[in-house]
Protein backbone atom coordinates (compact mmCIF):
# COMPACT_ATOMS: atom_id res chain seq x y z
CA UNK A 1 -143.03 -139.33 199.63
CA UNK A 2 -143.87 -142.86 197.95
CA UNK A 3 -140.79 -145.06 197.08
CA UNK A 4 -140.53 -148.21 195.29
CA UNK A 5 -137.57 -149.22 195.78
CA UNK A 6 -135.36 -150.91 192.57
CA UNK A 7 -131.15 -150.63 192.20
CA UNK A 8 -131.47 -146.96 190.59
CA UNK A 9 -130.25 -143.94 192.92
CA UNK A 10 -132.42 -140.96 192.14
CA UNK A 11 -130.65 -137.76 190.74
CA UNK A 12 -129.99 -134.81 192.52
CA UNK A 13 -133.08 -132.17 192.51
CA UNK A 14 -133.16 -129.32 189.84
CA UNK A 15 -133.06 -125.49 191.08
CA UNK A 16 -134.94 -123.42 188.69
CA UNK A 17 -135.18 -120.12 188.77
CA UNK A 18 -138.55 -118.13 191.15
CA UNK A 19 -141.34 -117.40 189.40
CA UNK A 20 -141.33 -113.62 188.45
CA UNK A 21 -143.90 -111.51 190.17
CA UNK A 22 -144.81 -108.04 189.71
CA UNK A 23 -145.16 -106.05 192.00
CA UNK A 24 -146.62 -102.65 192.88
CA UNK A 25 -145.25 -99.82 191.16
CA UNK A 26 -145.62 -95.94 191.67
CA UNK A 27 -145.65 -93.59 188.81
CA UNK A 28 -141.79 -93.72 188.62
CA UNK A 29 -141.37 -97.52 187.87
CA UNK A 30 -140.19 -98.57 191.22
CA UNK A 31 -142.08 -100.27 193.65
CA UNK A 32 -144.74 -98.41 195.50
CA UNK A 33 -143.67 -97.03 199.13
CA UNK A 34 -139.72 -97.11 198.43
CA UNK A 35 -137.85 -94.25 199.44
CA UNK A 36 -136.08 -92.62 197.00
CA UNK A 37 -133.24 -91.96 199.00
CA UNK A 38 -132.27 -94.87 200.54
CA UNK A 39 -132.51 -96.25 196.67
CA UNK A 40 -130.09 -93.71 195.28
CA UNK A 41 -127.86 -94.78 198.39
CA UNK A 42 -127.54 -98.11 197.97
CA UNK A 43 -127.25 -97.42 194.05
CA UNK A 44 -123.71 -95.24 195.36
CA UNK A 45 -122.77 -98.17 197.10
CA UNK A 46 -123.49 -101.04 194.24
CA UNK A 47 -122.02 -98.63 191.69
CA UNK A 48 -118.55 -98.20 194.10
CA UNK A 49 -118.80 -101.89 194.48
CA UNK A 50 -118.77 -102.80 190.67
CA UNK A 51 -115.79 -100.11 189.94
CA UNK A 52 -114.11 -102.13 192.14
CA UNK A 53 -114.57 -105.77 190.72
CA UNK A 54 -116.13 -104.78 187.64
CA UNK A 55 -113.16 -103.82 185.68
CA UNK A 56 -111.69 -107.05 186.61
CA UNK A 57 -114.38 -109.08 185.62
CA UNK A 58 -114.69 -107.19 182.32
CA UNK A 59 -111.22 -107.71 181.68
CA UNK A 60 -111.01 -111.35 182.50
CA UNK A 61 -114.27 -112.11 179.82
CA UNK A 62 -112.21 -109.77 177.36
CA UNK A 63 -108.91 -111.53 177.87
CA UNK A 64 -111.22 -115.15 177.50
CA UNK A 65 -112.59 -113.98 174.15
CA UNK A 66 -109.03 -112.64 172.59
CA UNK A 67 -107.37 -116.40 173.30
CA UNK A 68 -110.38 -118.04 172.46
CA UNK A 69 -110.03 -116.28 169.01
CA UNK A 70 -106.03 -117.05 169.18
CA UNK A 71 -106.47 -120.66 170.29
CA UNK A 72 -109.49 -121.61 167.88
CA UNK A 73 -106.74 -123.46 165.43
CA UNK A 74 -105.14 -125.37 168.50
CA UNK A 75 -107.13 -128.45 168.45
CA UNK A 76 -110.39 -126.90 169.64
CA UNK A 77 -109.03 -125.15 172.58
CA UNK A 78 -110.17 -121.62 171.11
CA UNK A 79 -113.47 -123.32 170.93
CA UNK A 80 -113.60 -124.96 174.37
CA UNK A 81 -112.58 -121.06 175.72
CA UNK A 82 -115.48 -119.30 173.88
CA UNK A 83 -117.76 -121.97 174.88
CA UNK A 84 -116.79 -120.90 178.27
CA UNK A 85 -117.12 -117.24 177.45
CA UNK A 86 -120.96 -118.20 176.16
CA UNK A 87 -121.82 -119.33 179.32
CA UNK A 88 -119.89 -116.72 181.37
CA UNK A 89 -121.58 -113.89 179.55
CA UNK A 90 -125.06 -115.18 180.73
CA UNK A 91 -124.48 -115.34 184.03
CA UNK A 92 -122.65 -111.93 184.21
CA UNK A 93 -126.18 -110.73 182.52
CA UNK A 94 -128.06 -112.91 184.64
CA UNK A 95 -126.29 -111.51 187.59
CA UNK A 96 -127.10 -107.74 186.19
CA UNK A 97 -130.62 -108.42 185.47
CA UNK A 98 -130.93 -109.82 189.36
CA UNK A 99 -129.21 -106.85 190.04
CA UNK A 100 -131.35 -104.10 188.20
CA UNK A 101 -134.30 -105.86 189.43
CA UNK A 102 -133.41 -106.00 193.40
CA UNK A 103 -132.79 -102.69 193.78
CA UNK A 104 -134.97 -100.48 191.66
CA UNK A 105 -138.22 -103.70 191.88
CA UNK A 106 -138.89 -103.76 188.82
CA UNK A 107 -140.45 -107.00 188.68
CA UNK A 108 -138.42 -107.87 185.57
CA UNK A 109 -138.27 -111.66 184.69
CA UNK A 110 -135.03 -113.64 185.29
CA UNK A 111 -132.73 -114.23 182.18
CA UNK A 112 -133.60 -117.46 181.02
CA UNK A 113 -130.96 -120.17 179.31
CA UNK A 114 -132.45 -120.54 175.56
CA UNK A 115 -134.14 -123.74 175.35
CA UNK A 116 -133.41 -126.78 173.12
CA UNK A 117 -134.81 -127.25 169.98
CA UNK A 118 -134.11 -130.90 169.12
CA UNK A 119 -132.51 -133.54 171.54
CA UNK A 120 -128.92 -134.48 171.72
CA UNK A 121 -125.44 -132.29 171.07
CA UNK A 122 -127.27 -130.64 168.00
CA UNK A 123 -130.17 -129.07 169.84
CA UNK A 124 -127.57 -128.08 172.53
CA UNK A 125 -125.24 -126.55 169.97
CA UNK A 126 -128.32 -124.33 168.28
CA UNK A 127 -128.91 -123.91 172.07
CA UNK A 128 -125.64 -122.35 172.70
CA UNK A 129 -125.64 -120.44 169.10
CA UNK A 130 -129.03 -119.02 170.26
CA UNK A 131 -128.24 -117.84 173.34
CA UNK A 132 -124.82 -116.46 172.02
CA UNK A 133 -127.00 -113.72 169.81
CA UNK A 134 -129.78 -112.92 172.75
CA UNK A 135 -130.02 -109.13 172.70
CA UNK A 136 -131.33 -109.02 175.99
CA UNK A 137 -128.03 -111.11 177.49
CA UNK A 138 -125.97 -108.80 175.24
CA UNK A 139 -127.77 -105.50 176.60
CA UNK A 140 -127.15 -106.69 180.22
CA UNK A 141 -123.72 -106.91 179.63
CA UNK A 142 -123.61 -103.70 178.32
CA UNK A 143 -125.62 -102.46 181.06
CA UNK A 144 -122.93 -103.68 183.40
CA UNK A 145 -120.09 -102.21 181.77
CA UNK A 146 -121.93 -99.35 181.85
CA UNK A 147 -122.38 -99.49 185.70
CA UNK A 148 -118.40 -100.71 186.05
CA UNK A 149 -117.68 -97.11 183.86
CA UNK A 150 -119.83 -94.99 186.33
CA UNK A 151 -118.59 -97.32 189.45
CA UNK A 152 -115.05 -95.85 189.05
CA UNK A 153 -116.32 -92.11 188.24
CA UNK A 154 -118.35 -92.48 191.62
CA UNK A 155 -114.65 -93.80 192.99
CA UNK A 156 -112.84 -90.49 192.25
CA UNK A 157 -115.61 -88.64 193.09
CA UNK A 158 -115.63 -89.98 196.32
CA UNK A 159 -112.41 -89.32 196.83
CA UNK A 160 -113.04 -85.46 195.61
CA UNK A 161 -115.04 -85.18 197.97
CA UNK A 162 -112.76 -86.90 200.87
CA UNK A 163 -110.21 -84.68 199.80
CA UNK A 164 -112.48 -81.09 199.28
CA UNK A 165 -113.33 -82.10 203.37
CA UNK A 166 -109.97 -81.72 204.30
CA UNK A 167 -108.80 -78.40 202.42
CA UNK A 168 -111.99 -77.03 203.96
CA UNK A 169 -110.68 -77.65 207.21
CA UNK A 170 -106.52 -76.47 206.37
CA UNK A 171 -106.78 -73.05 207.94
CA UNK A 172 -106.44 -75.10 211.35
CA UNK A 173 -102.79 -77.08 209.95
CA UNK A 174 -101.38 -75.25 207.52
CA UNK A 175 -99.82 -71.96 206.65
CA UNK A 176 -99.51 -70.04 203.10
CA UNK A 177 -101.32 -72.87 200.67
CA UNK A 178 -102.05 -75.84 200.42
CA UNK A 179 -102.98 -78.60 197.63
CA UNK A 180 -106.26 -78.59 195.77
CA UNK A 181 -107.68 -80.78 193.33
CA UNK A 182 -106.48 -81.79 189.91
CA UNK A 183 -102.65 -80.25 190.98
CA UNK A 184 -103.78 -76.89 191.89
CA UNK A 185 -102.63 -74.66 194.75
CA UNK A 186 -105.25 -72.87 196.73
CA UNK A 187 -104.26 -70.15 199.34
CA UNK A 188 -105.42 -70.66 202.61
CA UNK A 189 -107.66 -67.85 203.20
CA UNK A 190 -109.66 -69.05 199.91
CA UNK A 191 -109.23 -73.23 200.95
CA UNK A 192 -112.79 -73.31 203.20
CA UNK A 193 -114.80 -71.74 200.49
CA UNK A 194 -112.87 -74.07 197.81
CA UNK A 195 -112.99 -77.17 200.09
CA UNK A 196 -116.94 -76.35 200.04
CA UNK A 197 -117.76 -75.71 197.02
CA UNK A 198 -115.49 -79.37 196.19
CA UNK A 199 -117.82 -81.29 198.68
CA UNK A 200 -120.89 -80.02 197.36
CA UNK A 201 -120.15 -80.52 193.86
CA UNK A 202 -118.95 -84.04 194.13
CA UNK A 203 -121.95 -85.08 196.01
CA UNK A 204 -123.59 -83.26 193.25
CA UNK A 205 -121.87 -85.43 190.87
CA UNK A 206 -122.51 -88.91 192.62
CA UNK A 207 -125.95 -88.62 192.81
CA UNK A 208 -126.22 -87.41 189.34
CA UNK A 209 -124.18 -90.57 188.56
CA UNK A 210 -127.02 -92.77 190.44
CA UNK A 211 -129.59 -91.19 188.96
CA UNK A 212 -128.33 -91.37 185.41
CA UNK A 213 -127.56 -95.26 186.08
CA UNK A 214 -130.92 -96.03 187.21
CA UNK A 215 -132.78 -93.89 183.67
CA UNK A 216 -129.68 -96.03 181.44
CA UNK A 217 -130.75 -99.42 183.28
CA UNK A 218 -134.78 -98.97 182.65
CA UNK A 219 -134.07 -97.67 179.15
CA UNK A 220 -131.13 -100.58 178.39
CA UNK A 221 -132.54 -103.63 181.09
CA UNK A 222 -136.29 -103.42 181.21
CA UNK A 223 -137.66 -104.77 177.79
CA UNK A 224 -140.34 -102.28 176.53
CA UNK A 225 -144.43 -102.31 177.41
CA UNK A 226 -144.94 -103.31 173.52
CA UNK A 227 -142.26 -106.25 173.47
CA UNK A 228 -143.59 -107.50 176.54
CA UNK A 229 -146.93 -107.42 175.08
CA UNK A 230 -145.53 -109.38 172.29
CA UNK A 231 -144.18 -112.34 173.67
CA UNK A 232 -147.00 -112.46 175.78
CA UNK A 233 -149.11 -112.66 172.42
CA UNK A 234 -146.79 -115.56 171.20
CA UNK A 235 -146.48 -117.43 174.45
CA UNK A 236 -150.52 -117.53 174.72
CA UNK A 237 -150.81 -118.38 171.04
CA UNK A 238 -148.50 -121.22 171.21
CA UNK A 239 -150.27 -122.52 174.57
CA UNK A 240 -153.74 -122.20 172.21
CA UNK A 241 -151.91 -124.45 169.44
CA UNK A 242 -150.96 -127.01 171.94
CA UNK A 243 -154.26 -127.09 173.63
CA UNK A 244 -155.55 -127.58 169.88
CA UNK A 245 -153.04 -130.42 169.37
CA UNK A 246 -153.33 -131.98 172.54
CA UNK A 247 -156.62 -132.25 172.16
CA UNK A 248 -156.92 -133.83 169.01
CA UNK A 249 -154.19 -135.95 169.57
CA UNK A 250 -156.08 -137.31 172.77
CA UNK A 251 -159.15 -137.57 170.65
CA UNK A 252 -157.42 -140.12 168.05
CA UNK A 253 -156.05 -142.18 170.68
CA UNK A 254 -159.42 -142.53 171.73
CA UNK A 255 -160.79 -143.12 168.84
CA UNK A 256 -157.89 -145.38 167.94
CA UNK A 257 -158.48 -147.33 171.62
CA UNK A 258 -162.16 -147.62 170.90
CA UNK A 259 -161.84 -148.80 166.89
CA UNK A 260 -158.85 -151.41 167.81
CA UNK A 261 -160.07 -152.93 171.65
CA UNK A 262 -163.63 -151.95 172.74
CA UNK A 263 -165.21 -151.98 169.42
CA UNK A 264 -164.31 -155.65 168.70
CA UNK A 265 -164.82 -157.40 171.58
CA UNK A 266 -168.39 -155.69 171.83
CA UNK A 267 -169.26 -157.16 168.76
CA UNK A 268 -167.59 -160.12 169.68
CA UNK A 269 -170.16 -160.44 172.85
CA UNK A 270 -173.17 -159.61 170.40
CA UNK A 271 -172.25 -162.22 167.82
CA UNK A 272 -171.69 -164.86 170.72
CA UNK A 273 -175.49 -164.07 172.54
CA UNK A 274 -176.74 -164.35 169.24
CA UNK A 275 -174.84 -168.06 168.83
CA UNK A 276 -176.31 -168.44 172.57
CA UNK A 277 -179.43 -167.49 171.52
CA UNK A 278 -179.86 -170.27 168.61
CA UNK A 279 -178.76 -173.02 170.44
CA UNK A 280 -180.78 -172.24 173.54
CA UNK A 281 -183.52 -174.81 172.98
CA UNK A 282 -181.70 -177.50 170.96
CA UNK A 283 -178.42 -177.24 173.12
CA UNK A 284 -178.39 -175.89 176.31
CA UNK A 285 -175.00 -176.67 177.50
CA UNK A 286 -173.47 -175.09 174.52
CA UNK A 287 -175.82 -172.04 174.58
CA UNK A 288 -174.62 -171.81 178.55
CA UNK A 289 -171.00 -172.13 177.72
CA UNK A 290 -171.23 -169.46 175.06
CA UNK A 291 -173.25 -167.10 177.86
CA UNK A 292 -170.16 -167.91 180.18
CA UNK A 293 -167.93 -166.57 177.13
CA UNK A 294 -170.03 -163.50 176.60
CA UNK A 295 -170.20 -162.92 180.33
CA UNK A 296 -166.25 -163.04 180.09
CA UNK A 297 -165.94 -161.09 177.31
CA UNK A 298 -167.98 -158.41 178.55
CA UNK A 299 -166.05 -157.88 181.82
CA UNK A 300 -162.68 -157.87 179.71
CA UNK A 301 -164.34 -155.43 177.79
CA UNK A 302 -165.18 -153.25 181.08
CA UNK A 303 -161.82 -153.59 182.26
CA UNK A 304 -160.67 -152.16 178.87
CA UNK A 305 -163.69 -149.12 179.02
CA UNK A 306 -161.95 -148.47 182.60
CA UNK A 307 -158.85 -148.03 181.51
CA UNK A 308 -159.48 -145.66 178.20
CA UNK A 309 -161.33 -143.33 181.34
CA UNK A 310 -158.52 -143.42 183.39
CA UNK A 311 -156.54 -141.77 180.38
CA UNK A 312 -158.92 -139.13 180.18
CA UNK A 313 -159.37 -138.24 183.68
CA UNK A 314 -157.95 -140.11 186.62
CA UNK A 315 -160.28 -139.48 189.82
CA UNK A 316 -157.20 -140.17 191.96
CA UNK A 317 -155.96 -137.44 190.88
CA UNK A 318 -158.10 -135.32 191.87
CA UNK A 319 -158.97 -137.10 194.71
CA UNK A 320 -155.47 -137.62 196.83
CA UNK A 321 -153.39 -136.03 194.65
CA UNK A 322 -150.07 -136.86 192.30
CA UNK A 323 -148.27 -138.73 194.74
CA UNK A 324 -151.06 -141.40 194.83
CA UNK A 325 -151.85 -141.01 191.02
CA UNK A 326 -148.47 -142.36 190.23
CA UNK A 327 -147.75 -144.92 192.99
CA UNK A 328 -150.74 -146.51 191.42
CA UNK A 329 -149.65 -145.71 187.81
CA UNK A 330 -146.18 -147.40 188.92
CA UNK A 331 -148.07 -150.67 190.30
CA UNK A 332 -149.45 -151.19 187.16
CA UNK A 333 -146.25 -150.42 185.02
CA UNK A 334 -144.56 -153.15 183.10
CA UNK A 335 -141.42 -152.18 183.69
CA UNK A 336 -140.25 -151.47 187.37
CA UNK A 337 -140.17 -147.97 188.31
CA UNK A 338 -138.48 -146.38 190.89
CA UNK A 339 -140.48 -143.25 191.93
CA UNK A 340 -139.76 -140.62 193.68
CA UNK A 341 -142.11 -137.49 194.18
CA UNK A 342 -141.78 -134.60 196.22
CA UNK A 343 -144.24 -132.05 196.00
CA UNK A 344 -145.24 -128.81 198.68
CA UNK A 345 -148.77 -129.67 198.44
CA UNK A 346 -150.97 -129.35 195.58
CA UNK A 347 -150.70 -127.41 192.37
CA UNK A 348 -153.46 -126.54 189.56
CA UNK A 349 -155.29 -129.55 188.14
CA UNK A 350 -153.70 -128.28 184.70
CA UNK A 351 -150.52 -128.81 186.04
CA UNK A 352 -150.98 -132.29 187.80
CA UNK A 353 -152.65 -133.58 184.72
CA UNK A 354 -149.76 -132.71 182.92
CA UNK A 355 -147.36 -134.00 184.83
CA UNK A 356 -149.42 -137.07 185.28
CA UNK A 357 -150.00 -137.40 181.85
CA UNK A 358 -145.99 -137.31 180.78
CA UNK A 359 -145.40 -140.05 183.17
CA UNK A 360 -147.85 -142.12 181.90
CA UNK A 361 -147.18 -142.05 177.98
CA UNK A 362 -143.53 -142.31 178.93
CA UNK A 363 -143.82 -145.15 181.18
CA UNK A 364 -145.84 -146.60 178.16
CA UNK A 365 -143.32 -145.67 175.86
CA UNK A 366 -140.91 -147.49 177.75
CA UNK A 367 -142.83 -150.99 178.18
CA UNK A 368 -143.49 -150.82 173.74
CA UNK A 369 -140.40 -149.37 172.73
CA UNK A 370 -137.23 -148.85 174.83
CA UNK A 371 -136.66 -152.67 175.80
CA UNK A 372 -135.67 -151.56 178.69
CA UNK A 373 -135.11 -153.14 182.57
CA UNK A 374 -135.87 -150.01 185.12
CA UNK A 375 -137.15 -146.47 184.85
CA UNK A 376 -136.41 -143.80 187.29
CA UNK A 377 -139.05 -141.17 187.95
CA UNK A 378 -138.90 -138.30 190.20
CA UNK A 379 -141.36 -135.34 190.56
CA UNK A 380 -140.23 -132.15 192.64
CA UNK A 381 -142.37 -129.15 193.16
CA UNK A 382 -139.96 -125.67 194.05
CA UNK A 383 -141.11 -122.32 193.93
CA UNK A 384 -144.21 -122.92 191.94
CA UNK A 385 -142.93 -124.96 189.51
CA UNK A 386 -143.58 -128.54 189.17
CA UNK A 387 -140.59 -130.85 187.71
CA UNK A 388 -140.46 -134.33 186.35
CA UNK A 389 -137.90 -136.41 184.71
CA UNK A 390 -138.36 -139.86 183.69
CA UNK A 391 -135.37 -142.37 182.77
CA UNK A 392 -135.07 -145.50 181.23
CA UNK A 393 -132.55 -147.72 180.66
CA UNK A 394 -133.29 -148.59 177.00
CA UNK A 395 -131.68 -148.26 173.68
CA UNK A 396 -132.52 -144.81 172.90
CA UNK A 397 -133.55 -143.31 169.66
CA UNK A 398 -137.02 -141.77 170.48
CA UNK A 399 -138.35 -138.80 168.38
CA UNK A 400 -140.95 -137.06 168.07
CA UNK A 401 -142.98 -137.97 166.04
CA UNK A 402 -146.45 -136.09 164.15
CA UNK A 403 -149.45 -137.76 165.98
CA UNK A 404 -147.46 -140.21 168.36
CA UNK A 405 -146.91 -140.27 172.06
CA UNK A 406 -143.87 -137.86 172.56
CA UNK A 407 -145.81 -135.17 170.13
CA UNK A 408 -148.95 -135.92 172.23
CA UNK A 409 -146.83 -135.20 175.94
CA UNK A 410 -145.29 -132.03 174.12
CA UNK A 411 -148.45 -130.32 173.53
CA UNK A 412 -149.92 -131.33 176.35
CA UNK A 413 -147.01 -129.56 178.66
CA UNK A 414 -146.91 -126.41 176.15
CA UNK A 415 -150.59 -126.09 176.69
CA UNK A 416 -149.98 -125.98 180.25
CA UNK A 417 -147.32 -123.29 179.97
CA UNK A 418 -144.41 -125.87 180.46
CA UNK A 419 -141.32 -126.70 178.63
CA UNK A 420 -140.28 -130.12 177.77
CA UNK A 421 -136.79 -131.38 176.69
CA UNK A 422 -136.06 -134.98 175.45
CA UNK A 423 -132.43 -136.30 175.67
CA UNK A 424 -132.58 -140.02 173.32
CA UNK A 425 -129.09 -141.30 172.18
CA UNK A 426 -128.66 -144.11 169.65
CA UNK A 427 -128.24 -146.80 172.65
CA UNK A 428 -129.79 -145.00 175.44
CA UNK A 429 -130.37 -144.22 178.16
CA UNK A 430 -133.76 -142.38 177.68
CA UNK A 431 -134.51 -138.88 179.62
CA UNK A 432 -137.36 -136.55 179.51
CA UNK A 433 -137.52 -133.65 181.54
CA UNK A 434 -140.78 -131.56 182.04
CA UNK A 435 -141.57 -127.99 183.96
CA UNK A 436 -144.83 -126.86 184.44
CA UNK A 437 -146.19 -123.93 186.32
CA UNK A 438 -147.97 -124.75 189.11
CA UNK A 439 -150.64 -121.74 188.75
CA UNK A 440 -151.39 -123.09 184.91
């Protein structure tokens, strides 16, 4: 970890969500090698678990959205409540998607938060409006009520069969007859068969249950082959445009570098040699002095040719990593930085690059525009994800803007595979937040 030290205290670290895998399946959908058995077991036991709670939970979500309606004239309240219901609808699905996944292994990707749009409360409001009308949040919590439905007929089933056990056994206690199921009397002579017949059918009944739950979650949870296909289409198309739009983006800065800084100062050098060149004979002082300015000139312009390389490709990078690619992008920063970076080794070169670029356009951003005093940056790799936020104390008001810096970090991190969110109030402070996939 590399630390320079300035009055900021770094934020706590993120937790995102593992990276889905896939793994192995067999020709039923579950994971290849699981026993069947021991899979429709523990489906009996999560299904008597959730008839349990389940109801409760349903009802307390059900009760939250009834006075959120009531309460929506009472100075926001009723707003405030159904706020609360957005979010605990999501992690109810969230929890049933986990669920589903864990015990059938289906390899099914987590339920994700809809991202943000735009910066500020307005891209978290279309956030929360988004992720209000997600069908697969909404089918999760159907899928759950579902399970809390067959939890409770798995409940008195169980109890059937609890109860079918001990008529089979009341020839040994009791006389004449004895209580069956449902109110009925049963004589004694007929309670064994009865009492077997009741166990066998129960069980019957339970693992029916199981297996219905577990064709209802892969036909309501899992997202079908086509829509998977789908998004997969529209994630690697909107990688391609960033790639596209990074790219030229990076190409007009360079351009723009070489036009405005290079450019002149080379010609600049050329005109002064040729001034040098003149005076040579009839003024040799002068024509050294303006040799001295060339050969000044010339390592500016170096310098300069350096630095535009180093925003292409930094060798550090690739040489001792990010931690060393930004301790030395820090040292050079205008503004101090407080960095903090830890990272589990090394990711993709995609993925550092990224990162690496972000922090540098923002730190630039920050010296031109925010007029701020400190910047806070801290990198965390977890579960093959890298993470990056960068803060500044400024005045705020950044956009994105067609062709600028911000635009240029955006496609840069959707070309990777990443998301990026920008948080920018009128008067500051300044936050940018990045994820990137190590493996892009």
């Amino acid at each position: 970890m590399t630390t320079i030290p300035t009055p900021i205290t770094s934020p706590p670290s993120p937790t995102r969500p593992p990276a889905a895998t896939t793994p192995a399946r067999d020709a039923q959908g579950g994971t290849a090698g699981a026993r069947p058995p021991l899979r429709v077991f523990l489906t009996i036991l999560e299904l008597a678990a959730l008839g349990v709670i389940g109801s409760g939970l349903l009802a307390l979500l059900t009760g939250l959205l009834g006075l959120g309606v009531g309460l929506i004239l009472a100075a926001g309240i009723g707003l405030l409540l159904l706020v609360g219901l957005v979010y605990g609808l999501f992690g109810l699905a969230w929890f049933e998607v986990a669920r589903v996944d864990g015990l059938y292994s289906l390899g099914l990707s987590r339920l994700a938060w809809r991202s943000r749009t735009a910066p500020g409360f307005g891209g978290w409001l279309r956030s929360l409006g988004r992720q209000a009308v997600d069908g697969r949040m909404w089918r999760a919590v159907a899928n759950f009520a579902i399970a809390c439905v067959a939890g409770g007929l798995v409940l008195r089933l169980c109890w059937w069969v609890f109860w079918s056990a001990v008529i089979a056994f009341a020839p040994l206690t009791t006389e004449g007859a004895v209580d069956g199921i449902f109110g009925s009397r049963i004589l004694v002579e007929w309670a064994p068969v009865a009492g077997i017949l009741g166990v066998i059918l129960g069980t019957a009944g339970i693992i029916g249950i199981a297996l219905l739950h577990r064709i209802l979650s892969l036909a309501i949870v899992r997202t079908s082959r086509e829509a998977e296909l789908a998004e997969e289409v529209r994630t690697t198309a909107a990688q391609r445009e960033g790639a596209v739009r990074a790219a030229d983006v990076e190409r007009t800065r360079i351009e723009r570098d070489l036009h405005d800084g290079v450019q002149p100062r080379l010609v600049s050098v050329g005109m002064t040699l040729g001034l040098a060149q003149q005076k040579i004979d009839a003024d040799p002082a002068a024509a050294k002095a303006l040799i001295e300015e060339a050969h000044t000139s010339t390592k500016a312009a170096i310098t300069e040719l350096r630095q535009l390389a180093r925003g292409i490709h930094t060798s550090v990078l690739d040489d001792r990593g990010l931690d060393a690619a930004l301790s030395a992008l820090a040292s050079r920063s205008h503004v101090p930085v407080h960095l903090d970076v830890r990272t589990d080794g090394r990711c993709s070169r995609d993925a550092e690059a990224a990162i690496y670029f972000t922090i540098a356009e923002s730190l630039t951003n920050a010296a031109k525009h925010s007029r701020g005093t400190e910047c806070r940056v801290v990198v965390r790799s977890r579960e093959g994800v890298l993470w990056a936020r960068v803060e500044d104390n400024g005045v705020g008001g950044a956009q994105v803007q067609p062709g600028g810096g911000l635009d240029g970090i955006t496609n840069r991190v959707l070309a990777a595979g990443g998301t990026f969110r920008l948080d920018s109030p009128v008067g500051g402070p300044t936050a940018l937040e990045v994820t990137v996939p190590c493996a892009s």
